[in-house]
Protein backbone atom coordinates (compact mmCIF):
# COMPACT_ATOMS: atom_id res chain seq x y z
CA UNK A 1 14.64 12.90 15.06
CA UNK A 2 11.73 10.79 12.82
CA UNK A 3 8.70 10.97 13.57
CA UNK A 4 6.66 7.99 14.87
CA UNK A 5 4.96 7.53 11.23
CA UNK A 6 8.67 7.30 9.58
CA UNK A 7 9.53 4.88 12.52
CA UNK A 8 7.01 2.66 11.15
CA UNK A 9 7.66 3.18 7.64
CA UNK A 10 11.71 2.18 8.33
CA UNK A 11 10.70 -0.46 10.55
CA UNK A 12 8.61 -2.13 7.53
CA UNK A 13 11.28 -1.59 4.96
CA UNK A 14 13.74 -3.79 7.19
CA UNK A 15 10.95 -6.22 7.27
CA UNK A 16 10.35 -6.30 4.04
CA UNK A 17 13.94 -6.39 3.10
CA UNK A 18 13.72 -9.63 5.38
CA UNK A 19 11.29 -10.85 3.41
CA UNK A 20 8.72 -10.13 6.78
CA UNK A 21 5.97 -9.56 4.43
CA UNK A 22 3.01 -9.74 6.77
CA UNK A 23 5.14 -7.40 9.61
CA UNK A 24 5.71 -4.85 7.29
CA UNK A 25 2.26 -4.78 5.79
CA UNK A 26 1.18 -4.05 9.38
CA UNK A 27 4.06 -1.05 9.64
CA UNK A 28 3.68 0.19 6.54
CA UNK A 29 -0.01 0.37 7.19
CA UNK A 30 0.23 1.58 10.91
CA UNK A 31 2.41 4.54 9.47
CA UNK A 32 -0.21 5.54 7.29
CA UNK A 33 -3.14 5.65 9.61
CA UNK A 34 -0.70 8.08 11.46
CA UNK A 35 0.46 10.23 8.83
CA UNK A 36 -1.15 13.47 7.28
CA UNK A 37 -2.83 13.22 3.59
CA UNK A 38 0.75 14.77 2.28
CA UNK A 39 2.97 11.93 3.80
CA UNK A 40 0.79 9.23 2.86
CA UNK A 41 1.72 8.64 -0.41
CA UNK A 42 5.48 7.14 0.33
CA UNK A 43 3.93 5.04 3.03
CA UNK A 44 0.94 3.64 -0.13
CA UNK A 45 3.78 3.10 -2.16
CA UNK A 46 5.42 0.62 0.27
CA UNK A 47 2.40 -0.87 1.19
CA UNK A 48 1.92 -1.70 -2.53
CA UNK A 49 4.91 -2.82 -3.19
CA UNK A 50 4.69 -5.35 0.00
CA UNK A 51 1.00 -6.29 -1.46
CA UNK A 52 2.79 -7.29 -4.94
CA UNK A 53 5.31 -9.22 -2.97
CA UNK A 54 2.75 -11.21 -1.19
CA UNK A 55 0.50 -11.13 -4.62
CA UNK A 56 3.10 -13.19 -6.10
CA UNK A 57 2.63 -16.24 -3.32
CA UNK A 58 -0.89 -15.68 -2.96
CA UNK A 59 -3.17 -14.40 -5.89
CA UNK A 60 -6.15 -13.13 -3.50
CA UNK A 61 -3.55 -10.05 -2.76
CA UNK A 62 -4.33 -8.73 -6.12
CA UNK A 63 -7.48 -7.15 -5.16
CA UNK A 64 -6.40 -5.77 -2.25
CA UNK A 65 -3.41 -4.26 -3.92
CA UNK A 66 -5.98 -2.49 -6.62
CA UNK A 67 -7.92 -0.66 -3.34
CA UNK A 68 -4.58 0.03 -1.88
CA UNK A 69 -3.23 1.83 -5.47
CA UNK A 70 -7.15 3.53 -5.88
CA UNK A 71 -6.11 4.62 -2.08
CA UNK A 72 -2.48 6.15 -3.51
CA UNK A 73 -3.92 7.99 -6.40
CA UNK A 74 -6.54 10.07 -4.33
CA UNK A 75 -3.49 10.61 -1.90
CA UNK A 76 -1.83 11.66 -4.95
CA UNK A 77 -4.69 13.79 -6.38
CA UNK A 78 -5.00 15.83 -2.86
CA UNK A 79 -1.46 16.82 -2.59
CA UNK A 80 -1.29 17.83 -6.16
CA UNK A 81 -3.87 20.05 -6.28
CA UNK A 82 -2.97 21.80 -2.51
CA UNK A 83 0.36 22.41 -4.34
CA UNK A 84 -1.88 23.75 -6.89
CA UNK A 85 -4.13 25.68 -4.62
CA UNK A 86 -0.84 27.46 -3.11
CA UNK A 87 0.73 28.37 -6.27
CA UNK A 88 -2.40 29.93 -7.05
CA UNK A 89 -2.56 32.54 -3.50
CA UNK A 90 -1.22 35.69 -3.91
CA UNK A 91 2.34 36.37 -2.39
CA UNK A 92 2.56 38.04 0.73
CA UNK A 93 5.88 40.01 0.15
CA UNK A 94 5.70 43.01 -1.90
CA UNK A 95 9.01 44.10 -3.90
C-alpha cells in the first residue's frame, strides 16, 4: 500500500495532468513536507515541473521555481553522499 507522501505525489500528477496547476502545487508540496530527505527529490522534481507550467502563464513563477530547483539539488547532494557514506562502511559479513 503507498504511503501518505506517494498519495499526495499521485494525487498531484492527476492534477497536473488536468492541467490543476495550483492543486497539484499544493500536493506535490504537501508530499514533500511529509517525506524523508531521500524521497524528496521525485516529489522537487514535480513540483518544478508544475512551477514551469505555471511559469509559462505567469512570469513571477520563475523565481520561485529557481528556490524550488536550489531546494532539489541539496536534496540531491544529501542522498548522494549517504550513498557515499555507506559504500564507504566496512561490510559486516565476513567470507
Amino acid at each position: 500500500m503507498p504511503q501518505t507522501n506517494q498519495l499526495f505525489h499521485m494525487r498531484g500528477q492527476c492534477y497536473f495532468k488536468l492541467k490543476q496547476y495550483e492543486m497539484a502545487e499544493k500536493d506535490f508540496q504537501e508530499a514533500i513536507l511529509i517525506s524523508d530527505d531521500k524521497n524528496k527529490i521525485i516529489f522537487y522534481n514535480s513540483l518544478g515541473k508544475c512551477k514551469m507550467a505555471m511559469a509559462q502563464k505567469d512570469p513571477s513563477f520563475v523565481s520561485f521555481f529557481l528556490f524550488s530547483f536550489n531546494k532539489l539539488l541539496n536534496a540531491s547532494k544529501k542522498c548522494w553522499n549517504s550513498a557515499i557514506e555507506q559504500m564507504d562502511k566496512p561490510s559486516s559479513t565476513s567470507v
